[in-house]
N, C-alpha and C. Protein backbone atom coordinates (compact mmCIF):
# COMPACT_ATOMS: atom_id res chain seq x y z
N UNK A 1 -1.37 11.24 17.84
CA UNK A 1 -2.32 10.81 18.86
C UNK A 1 -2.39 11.87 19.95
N UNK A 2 -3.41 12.48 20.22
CA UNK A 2 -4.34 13.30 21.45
C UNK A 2 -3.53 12.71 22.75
N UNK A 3 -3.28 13.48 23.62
CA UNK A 3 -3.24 12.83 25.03
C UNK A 3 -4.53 12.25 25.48
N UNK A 4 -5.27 12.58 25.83
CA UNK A 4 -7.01 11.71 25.36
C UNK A 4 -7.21 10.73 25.02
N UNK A 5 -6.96 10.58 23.63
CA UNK A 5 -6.42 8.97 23.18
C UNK A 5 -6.00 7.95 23.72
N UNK A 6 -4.28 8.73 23.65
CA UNK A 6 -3.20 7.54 24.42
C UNK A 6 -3.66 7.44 26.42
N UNK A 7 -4.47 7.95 26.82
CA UNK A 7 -5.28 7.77 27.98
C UNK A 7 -6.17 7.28 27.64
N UNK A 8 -7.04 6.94 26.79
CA UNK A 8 -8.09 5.98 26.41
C UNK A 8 -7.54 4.76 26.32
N UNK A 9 -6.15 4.62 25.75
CA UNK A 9 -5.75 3.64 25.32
C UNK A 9 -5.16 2.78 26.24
N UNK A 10 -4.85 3.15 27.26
CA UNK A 10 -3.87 3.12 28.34
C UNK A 10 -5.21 2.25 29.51
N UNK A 11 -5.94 3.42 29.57
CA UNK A 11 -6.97 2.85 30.58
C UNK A 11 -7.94 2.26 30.28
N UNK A 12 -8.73 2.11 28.82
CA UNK A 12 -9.83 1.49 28.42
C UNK A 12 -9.83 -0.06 27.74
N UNK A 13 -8.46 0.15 27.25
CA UNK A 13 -8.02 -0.97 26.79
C UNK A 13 -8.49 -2.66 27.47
N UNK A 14 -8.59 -2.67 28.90
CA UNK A 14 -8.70 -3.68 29.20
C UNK A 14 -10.08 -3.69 29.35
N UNK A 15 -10.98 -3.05 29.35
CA UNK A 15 -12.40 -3.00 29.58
C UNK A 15 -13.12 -3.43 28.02
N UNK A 16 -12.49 -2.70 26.87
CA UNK A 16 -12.90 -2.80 25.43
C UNK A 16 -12.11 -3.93 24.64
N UNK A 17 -10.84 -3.97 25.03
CA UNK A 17 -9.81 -4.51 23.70
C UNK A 17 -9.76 -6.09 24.21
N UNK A 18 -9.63 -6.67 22.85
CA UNK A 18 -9.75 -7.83 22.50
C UNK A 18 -7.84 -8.08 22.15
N UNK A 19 -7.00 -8.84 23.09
CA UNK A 19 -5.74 -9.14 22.30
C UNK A 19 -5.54 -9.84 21.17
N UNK A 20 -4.59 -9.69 20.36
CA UNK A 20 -4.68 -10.56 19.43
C UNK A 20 -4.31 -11.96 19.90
N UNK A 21 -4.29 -13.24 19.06
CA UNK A 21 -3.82 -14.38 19.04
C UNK A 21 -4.56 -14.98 17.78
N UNK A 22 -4.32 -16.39 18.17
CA UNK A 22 -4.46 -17.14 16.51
C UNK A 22 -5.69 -18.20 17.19
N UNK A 23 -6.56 -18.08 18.33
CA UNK A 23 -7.75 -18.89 18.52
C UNK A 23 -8.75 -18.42 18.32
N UNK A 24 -10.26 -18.89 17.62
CA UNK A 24 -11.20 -18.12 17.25
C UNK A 24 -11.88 -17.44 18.74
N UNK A 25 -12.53 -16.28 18.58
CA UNK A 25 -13.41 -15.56 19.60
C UNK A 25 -14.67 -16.79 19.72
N UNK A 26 -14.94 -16.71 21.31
CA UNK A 26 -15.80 -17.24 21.49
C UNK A 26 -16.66 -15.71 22.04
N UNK A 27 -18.11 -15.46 21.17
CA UNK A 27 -18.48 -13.95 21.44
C UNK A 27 -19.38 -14.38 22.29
N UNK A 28 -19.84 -15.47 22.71
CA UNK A 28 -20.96 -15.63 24.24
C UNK A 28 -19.90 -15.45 25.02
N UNK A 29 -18.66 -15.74 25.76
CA UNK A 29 -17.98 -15.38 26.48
C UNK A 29 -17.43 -13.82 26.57
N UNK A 30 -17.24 -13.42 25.10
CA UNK A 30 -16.42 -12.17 25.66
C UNK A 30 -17.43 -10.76 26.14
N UNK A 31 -18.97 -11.65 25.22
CA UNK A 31 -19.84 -9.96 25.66
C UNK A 31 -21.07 -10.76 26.77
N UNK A 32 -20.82 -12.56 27.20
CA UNK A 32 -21.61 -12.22 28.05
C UNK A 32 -22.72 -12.65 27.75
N UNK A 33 -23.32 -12.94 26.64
CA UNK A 33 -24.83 -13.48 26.15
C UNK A 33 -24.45 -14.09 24.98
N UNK A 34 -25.85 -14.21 23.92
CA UNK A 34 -25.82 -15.00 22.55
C UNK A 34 -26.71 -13.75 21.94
N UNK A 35 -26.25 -13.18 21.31
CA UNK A 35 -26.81 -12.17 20.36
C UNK A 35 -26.13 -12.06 19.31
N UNK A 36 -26.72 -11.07 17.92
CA UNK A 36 -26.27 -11.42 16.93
C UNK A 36 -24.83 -10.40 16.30
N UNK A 37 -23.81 -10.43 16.16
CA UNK A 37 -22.59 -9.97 16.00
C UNK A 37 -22.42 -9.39 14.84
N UNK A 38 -22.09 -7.76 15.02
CA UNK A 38 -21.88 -7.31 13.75
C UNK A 38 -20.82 -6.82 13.79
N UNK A 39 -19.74 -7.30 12.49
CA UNK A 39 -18.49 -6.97 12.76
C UNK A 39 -18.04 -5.76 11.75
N UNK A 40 -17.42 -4.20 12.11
CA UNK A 40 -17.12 -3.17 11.70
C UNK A 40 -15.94 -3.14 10.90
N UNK A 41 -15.51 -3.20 10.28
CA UNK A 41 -14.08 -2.79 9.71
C UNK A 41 -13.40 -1.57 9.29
N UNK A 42 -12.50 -1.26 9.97
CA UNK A 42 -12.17 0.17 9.66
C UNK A 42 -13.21 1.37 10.26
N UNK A 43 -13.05 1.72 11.27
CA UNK A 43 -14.41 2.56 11.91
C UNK A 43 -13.52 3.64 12.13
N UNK A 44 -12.42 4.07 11.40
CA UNK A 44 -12.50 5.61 11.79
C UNK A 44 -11.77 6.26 13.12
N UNK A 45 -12.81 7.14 13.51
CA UNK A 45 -12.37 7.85 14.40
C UNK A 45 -14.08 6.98 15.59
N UNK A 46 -14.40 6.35 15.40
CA UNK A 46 -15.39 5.26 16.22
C UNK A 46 -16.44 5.97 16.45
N UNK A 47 -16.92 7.36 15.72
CA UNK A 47 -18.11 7.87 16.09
C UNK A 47 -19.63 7.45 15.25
N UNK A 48 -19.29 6.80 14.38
CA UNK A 48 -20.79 5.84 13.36
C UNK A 48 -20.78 4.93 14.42
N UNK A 49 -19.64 4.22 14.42
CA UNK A 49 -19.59 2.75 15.53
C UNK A 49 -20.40 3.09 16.69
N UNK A 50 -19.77 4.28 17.57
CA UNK A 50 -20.68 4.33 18.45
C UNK A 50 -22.20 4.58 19.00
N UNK A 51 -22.71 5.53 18.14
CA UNK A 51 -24.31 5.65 17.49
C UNK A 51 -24.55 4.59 16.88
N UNK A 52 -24.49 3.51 16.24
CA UNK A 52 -24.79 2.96 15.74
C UNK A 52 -25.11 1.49 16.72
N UNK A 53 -23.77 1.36 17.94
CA UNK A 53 -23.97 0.64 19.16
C UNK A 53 -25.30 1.18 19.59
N UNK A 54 -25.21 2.19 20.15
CA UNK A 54 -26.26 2.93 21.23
C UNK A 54 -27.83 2.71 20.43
N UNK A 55 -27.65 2.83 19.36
CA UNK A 55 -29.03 2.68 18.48
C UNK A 55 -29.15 0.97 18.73
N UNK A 56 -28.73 0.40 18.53
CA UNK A 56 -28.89 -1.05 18.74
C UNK A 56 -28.32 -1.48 19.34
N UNK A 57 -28.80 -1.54 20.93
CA UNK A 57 -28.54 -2.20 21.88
C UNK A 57 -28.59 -3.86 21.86
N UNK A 58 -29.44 -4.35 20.88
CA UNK A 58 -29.55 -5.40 20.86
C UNK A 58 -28.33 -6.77 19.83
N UNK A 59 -27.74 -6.19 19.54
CA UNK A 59 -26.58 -6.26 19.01
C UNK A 59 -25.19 -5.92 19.92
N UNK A 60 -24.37 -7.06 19.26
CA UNK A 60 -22.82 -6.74 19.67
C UNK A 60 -22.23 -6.84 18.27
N UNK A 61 -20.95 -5.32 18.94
CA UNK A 61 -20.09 -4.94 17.56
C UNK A 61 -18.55 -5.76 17.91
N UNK A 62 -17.94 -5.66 16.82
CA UNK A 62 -16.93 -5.90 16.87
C UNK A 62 -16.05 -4.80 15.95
N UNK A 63 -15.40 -3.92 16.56
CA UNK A 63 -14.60 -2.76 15.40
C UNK A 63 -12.86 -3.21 15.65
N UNK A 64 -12.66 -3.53 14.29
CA UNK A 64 -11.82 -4.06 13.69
C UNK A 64 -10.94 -2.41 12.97
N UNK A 65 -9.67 -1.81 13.55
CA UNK A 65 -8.99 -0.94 12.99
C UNK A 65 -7.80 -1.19 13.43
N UNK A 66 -7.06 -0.62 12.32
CA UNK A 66 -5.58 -0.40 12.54
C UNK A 66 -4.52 0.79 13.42
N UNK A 67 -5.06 2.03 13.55
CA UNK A 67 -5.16 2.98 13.32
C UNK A 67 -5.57 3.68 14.79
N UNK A 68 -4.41 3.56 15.78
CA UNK A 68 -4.73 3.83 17.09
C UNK A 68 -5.28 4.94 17.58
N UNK A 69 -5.02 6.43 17.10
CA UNK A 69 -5.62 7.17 17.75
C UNK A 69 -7.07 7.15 17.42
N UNK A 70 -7.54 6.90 15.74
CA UNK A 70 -9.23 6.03 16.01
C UNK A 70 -9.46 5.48 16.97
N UNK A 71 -8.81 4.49 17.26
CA UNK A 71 -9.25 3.29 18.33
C UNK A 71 -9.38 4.01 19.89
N UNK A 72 -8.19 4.99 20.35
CA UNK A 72 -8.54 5.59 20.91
C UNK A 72 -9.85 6.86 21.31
N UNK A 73 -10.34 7.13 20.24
CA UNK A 73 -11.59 8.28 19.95
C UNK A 73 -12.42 7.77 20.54
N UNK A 74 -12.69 6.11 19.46
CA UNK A 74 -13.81 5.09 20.07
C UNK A 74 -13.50 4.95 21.59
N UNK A 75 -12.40 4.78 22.04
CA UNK A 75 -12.50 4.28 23.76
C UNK A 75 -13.54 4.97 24.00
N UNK A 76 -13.14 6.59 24.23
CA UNK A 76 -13.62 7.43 24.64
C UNK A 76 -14.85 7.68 24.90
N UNK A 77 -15.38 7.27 23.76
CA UNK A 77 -16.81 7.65 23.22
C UNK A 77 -17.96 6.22 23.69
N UNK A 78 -17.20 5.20 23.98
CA UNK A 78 -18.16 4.31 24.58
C UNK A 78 -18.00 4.13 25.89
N UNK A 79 -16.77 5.17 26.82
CA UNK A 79 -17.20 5.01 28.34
C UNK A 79 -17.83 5.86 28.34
N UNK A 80 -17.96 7.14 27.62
CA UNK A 80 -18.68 8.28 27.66
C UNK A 80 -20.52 7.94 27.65
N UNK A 81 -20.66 6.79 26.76
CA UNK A 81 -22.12 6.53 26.57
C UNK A 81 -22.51 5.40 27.32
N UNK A 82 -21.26 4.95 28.46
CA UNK A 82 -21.25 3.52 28.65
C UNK A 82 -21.83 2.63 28.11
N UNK A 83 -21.47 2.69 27.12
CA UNK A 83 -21.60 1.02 26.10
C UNK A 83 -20.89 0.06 26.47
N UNK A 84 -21.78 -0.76 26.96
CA UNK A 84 -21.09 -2.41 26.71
C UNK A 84 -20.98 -3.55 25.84
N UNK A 85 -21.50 -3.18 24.65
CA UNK A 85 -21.89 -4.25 23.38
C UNK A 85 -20.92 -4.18 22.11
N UNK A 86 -19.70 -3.18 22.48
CA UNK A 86 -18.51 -3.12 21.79
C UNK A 86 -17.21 -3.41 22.15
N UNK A 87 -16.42 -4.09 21.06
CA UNK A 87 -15.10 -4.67 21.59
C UNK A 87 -14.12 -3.74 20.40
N UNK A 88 -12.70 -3.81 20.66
CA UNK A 88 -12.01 -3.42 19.76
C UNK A 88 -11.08 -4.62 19.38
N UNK A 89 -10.53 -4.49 18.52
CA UNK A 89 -9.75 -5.60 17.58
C UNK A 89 -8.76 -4.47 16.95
N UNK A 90 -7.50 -4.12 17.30
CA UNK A 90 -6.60 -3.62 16.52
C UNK A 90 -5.38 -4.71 16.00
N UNK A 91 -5.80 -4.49 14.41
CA UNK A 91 -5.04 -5.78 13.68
C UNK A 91 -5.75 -5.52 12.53
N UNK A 92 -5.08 -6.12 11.46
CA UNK A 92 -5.38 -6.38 10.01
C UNK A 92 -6.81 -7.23 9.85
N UNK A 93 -7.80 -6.70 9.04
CA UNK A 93 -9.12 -7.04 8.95
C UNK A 93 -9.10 -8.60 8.41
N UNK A 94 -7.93 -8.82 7.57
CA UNK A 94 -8.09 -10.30 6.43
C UNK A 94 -7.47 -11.02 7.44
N UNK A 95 -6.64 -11.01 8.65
CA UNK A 95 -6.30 -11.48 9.85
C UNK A 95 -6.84 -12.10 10.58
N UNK A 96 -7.60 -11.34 11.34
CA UNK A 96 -9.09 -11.41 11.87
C UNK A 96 -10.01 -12.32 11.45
N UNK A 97 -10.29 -11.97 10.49
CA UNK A 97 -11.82 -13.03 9.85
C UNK A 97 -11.07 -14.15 9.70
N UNK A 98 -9.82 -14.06 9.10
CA UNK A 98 -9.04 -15.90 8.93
C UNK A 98 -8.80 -16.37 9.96
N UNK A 99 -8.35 -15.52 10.90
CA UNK A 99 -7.98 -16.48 12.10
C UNK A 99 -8.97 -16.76 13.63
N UNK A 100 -9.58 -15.42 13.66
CA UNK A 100 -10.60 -15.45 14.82
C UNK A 100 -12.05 -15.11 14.49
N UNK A 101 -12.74 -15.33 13.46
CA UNK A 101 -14.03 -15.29 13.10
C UNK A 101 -14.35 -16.46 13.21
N UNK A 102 -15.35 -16.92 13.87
CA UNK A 102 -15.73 -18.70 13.30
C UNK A 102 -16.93 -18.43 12.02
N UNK A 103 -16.46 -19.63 11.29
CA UNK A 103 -17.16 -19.83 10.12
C UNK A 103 -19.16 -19.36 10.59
N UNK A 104 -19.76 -18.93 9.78
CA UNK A 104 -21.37 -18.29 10.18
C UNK A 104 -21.53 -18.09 11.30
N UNK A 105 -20.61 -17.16 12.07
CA UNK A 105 -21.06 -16.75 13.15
C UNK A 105 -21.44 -15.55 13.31
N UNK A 106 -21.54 -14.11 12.28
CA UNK A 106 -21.75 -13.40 11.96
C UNK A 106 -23.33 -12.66 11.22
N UNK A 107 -23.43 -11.93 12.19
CA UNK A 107 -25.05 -11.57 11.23
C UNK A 107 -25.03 -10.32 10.10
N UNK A 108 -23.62 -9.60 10.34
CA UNK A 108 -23.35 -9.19 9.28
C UNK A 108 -21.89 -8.00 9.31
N UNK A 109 -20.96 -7.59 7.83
CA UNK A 109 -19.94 -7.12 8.51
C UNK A 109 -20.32 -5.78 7.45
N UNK A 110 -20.14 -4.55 8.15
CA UNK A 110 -20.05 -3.29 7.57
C UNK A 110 -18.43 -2.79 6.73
N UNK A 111 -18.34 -2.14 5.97
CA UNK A 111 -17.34 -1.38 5.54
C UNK A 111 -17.63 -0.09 5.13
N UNK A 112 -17.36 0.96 5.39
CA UNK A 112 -18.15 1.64 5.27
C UNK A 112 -16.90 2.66 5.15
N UNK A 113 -16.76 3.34 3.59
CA UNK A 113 -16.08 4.20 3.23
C UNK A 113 -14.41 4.26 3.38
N UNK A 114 -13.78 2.70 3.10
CA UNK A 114 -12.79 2.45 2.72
C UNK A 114 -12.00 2.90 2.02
N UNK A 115 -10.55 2.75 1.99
CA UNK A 115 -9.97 3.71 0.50
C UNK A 115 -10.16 3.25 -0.37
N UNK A 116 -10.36 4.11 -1.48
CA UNK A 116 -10.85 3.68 -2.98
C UNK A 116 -10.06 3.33 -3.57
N UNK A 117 -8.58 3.49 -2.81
CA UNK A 117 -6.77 3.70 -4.09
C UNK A 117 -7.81 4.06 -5.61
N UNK A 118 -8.09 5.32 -6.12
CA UNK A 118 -8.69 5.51 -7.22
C UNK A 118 -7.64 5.13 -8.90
N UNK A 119 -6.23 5.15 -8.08
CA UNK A 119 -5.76 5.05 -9.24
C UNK A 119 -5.34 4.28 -9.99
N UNK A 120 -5.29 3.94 -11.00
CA UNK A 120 -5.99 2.36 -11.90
C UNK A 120 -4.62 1.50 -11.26
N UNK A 121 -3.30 2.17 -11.29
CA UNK A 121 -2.44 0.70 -10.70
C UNK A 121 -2.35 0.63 -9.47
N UNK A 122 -3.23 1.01 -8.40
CA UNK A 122 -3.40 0.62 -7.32
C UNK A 122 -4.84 -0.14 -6.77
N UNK A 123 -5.49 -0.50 -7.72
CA UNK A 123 -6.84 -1.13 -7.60
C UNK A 123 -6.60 -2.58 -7.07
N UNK A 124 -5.19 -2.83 -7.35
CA UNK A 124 -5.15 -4.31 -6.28
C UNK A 124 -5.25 -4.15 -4.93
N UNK A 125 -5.08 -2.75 -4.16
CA UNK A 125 -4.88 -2.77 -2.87
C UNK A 125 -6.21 -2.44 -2.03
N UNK A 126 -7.03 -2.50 -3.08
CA UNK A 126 -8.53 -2.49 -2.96
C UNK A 126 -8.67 -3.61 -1.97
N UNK A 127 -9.84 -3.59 -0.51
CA UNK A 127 -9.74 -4.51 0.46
C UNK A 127 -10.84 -5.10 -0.44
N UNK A 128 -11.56 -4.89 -1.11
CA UNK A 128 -12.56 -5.97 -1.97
C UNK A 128 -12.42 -6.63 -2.99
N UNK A 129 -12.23 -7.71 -2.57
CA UNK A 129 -11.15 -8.32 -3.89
C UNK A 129 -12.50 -9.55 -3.91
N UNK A 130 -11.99 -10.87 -4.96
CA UNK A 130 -12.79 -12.02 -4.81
C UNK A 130 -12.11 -12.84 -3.75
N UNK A 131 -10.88 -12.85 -3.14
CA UNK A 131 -10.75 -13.80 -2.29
C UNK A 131 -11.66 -13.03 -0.74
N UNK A 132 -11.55 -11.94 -0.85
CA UNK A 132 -11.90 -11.18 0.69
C UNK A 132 -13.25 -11.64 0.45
N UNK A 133 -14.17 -11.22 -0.55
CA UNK A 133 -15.60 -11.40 -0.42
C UNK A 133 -15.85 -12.96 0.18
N UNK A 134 -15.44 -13.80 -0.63
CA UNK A 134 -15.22 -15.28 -0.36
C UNK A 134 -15.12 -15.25 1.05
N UNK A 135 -14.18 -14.72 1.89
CA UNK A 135 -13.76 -14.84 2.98
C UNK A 135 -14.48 -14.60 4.16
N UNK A 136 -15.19 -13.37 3.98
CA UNK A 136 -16.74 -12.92 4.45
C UNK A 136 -18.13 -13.26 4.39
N UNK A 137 -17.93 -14.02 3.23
CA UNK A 137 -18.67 -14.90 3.05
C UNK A 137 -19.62 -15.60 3.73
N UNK A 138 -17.92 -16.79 4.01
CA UNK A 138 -17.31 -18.00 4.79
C UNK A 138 -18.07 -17.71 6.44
N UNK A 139 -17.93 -16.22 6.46
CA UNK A 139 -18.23 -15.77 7.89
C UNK A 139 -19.13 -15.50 8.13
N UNK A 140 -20.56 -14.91 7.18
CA UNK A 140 -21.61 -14.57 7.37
C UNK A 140 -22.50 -15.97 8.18
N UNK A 141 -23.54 -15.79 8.74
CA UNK A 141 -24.32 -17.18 8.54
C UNK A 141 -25.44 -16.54 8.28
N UNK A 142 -26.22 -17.50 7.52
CA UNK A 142 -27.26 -17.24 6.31
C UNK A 142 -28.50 -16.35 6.62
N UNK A 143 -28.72 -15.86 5.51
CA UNK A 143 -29.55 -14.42 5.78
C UNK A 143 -28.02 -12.84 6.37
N UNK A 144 -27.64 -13.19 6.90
CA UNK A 144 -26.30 -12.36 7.19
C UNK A 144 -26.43 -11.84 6.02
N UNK A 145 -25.71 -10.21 5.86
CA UNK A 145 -25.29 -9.56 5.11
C UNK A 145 -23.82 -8.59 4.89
N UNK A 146 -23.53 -8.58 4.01
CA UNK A 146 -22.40 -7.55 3.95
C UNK A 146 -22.20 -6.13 3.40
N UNK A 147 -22.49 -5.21 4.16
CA UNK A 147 -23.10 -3.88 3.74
C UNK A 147 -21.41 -3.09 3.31
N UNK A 148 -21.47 -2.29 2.62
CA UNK A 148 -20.21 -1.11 1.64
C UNK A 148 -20.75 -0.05 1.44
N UNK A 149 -20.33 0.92 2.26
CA UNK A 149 -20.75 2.47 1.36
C UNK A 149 -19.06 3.04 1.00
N UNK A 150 -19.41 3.85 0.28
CA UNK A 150 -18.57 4.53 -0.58
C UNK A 150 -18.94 5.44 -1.08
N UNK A 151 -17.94 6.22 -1.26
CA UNK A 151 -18.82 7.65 -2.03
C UNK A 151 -17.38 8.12 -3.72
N UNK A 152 -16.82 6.93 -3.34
CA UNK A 152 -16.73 6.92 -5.07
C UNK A 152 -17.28 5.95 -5.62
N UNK A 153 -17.74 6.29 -7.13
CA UNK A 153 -18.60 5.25 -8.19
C UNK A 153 -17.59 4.58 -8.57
N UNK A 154 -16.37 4.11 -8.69
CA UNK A 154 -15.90 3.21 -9.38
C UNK A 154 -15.49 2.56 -8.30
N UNK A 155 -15.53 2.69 -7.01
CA UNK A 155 -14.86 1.54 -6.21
C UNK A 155 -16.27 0.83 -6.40
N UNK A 156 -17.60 1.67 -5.92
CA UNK A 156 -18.97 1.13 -5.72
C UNK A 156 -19.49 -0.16 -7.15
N UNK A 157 -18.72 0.45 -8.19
CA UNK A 157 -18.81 -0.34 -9.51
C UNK A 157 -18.01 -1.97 -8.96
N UNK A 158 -16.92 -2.01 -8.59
CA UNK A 158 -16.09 -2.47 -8.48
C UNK A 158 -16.46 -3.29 -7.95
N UNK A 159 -17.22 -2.96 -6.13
CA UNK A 159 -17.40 -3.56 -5.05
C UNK A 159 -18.66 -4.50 -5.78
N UNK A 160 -19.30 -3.74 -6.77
CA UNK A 160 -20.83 -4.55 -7.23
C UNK A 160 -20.41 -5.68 -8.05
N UNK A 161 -19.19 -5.62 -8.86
CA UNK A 161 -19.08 -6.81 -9.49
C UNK A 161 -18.08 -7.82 -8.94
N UNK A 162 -17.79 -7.99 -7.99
CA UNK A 162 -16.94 -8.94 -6.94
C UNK A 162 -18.32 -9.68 -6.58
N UNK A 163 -18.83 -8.85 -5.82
CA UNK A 163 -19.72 -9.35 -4.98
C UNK A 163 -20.80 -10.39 -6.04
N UNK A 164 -20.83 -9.93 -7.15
CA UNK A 164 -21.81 -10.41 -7.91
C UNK A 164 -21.23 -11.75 -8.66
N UNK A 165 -19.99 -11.90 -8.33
CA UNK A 165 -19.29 -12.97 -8.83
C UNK A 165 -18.95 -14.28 -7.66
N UNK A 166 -19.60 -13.62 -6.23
CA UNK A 166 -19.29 -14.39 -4.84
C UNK A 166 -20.09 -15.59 -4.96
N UNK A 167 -19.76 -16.79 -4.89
CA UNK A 167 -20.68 -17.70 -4.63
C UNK A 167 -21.54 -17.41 -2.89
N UNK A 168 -22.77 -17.68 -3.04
CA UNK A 168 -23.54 -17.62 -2.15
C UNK A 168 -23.72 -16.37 -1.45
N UNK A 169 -23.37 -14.93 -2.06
CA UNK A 169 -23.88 -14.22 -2.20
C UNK A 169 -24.84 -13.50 -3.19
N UNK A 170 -25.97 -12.41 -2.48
CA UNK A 170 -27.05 -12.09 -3.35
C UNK A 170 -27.24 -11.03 -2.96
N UNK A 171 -27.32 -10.05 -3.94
CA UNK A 171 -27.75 -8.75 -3.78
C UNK A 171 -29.11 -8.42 -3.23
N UNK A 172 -29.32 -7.71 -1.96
CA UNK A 172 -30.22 -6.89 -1.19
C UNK A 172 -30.70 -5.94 -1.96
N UNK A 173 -31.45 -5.70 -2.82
CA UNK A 173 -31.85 -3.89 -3.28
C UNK A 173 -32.88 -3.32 -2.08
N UNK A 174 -33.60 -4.08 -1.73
CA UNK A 174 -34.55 -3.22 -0.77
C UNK A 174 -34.05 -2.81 0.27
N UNK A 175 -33.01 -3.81 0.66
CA UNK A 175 -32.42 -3.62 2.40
C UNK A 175 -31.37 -2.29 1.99
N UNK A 176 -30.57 -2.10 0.94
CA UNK A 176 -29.53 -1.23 0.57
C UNK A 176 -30.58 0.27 0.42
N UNK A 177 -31.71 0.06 -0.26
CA UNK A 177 -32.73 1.46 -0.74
C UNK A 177 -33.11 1.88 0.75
N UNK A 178 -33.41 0.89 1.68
CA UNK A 178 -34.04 1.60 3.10
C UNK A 178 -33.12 1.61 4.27
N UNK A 179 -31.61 0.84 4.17
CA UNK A 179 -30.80 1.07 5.02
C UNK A 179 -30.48 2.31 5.50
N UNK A 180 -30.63 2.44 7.23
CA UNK A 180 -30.23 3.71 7.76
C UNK A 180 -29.27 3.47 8.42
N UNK A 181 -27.82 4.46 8.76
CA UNK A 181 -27.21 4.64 9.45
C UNK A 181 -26.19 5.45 9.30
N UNK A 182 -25.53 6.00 10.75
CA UNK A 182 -25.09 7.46 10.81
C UNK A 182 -23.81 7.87 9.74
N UNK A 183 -24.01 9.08 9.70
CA UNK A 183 -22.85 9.59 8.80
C UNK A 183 -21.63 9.52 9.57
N UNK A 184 -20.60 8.48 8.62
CA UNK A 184 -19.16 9.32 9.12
C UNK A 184 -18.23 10.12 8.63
N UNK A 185 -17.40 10.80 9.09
CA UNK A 185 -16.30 11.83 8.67
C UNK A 185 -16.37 11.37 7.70
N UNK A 186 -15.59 10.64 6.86
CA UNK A 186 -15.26 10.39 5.49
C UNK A 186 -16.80 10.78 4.93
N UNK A 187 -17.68 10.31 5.04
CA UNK A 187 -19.06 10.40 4.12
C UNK A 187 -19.14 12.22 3.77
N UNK A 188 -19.19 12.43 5.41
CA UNK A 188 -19.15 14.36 5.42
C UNK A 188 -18.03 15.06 4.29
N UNK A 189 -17.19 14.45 4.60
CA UNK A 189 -16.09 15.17 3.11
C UNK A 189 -16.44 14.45 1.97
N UNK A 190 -16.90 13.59 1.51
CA UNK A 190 -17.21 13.26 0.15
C UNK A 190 -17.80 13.75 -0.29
N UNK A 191 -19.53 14.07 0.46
CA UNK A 191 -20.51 14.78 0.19
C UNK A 191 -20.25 16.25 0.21
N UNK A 192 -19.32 17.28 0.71
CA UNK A 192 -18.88 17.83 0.70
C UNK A 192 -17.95 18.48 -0.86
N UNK A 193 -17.38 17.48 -0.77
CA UNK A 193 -16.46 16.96 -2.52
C UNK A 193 -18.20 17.00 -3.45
N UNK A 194 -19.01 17.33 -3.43
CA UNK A 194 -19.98 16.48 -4.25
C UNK A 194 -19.84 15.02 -4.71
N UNK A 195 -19.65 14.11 -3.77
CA UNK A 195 -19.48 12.77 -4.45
C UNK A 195 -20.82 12.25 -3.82
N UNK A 196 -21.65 11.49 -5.08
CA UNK A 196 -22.34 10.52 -4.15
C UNK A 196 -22.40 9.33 -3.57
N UNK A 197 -23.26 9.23 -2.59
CA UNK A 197 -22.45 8.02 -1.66
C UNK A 197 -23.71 6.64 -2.12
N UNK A 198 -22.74 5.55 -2.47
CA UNK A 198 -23.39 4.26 -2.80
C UNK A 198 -23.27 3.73 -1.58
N UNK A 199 -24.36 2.83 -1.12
CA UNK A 199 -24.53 2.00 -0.05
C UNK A 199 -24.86 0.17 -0.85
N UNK A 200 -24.38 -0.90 -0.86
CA UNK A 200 -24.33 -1.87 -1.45
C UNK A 200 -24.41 -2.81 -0.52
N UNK A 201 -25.52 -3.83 -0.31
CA UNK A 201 -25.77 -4.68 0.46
C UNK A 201 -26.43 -6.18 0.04
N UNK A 202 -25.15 -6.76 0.39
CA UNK A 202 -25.41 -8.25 -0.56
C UNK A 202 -25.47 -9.44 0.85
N UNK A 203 -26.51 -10.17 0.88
CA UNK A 203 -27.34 -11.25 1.88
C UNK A 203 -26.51 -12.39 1.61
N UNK A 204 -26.00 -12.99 2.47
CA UNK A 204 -25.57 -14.61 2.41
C UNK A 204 -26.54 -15.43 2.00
N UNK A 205 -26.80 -16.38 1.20
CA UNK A 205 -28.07 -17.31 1.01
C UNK A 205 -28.17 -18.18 1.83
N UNK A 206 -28.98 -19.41 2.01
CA UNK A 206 -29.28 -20.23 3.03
C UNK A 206 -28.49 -21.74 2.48
């Protein structure tokens, strides 16, 4: 961790961070209005998160990482743009949605270039499993979606047939063919690697 960081972390913390506990978020209280909540998982070093805030003001994020000096980057980068429509959540993602998501309160949750564990006896530690999808599900409310990029084909294989096995989920092709949004580090080295990057976006039903 940057001195930068652990000074982001130190001082931004109470302006951005969300503590943990075991009661659901009430998100009209913590950002302030009723708008529609999109929750991030795993954001990195917080620079998609933050373009992606600033592009849609009309939205509140929620970035969900483990991984402090990320969390610290993001401080940085949203007093820098003064953003107010982002919170941080440092804690385990399957945590989170079980314990402080309320059931359809969500308009939709990103993942976006997760580890692939590529190697066949580590495919359980894959965060897309059928209980997680289920779980996200549970959290979307209807019309909500759950967007995945990846820039390996067999997690993207992987992620397509979970999802396709989710009750009350349904695959998006148009919203996934015209979805825009910013590149992050990981995407830049994949594409880099020549890998191409799948974007997969499956709609909660009504």
């Amino acid at each position: 961790m940057t001195p930068a960081q652990r000074r982001a972390l130190e001082n931004l913390w109470p302006r951005y961070g969300l503590d943990t506990a075991d009661t659901p978020f009430d998100f009209i209280r913590i950002f302030g209005r009723g708008a529609p909540i999109v929750l991030e998982i795993g954001f990195g070093d917080g620079e998609a998160l933050a373009a992606t805030a600033a592009a849609h003001p009309e939205n509140d994020y929620l970035g969900v990482e483990v991984h402090r000096p990320g969390v610290g980057a993001l401080l940085r980068r949203l007093t820098e743009q003064n953003l107010t429509n982002v919170r941080v959540v440092v804690a385990d993602a399957k945590e989170v949605l079980t314990a402080r998501v309320p059931d359809g309160s969500l308009a939709a949750v990103h993942l976006f270039f997760p580890d692939p564990w590529p190697k066949q006896r580590h495919h359980k530690r894959r965060l897309v499993q059928p209980d997680f999808a289920a779980l996200v599900a549970g959290k979307l409310a209807p019309g909500g979606y759950f967007h995945v990029a990846t820039d390996w084909q067999d997690y993207a294989e992987h992620v397509a047939a979970v999802l396709a096995r989710t009750p009350g989920m349904v695959e998006d092709t148009a919203r996934a063919d015209f979805f825009t949004r910013p590149p992050t580090r990981f995407e830049r080295r994949g594409r880099r690697l020549g890998h191409a990057v799948r974007d997969l976006v499956y709609r909660r039903s009504a």
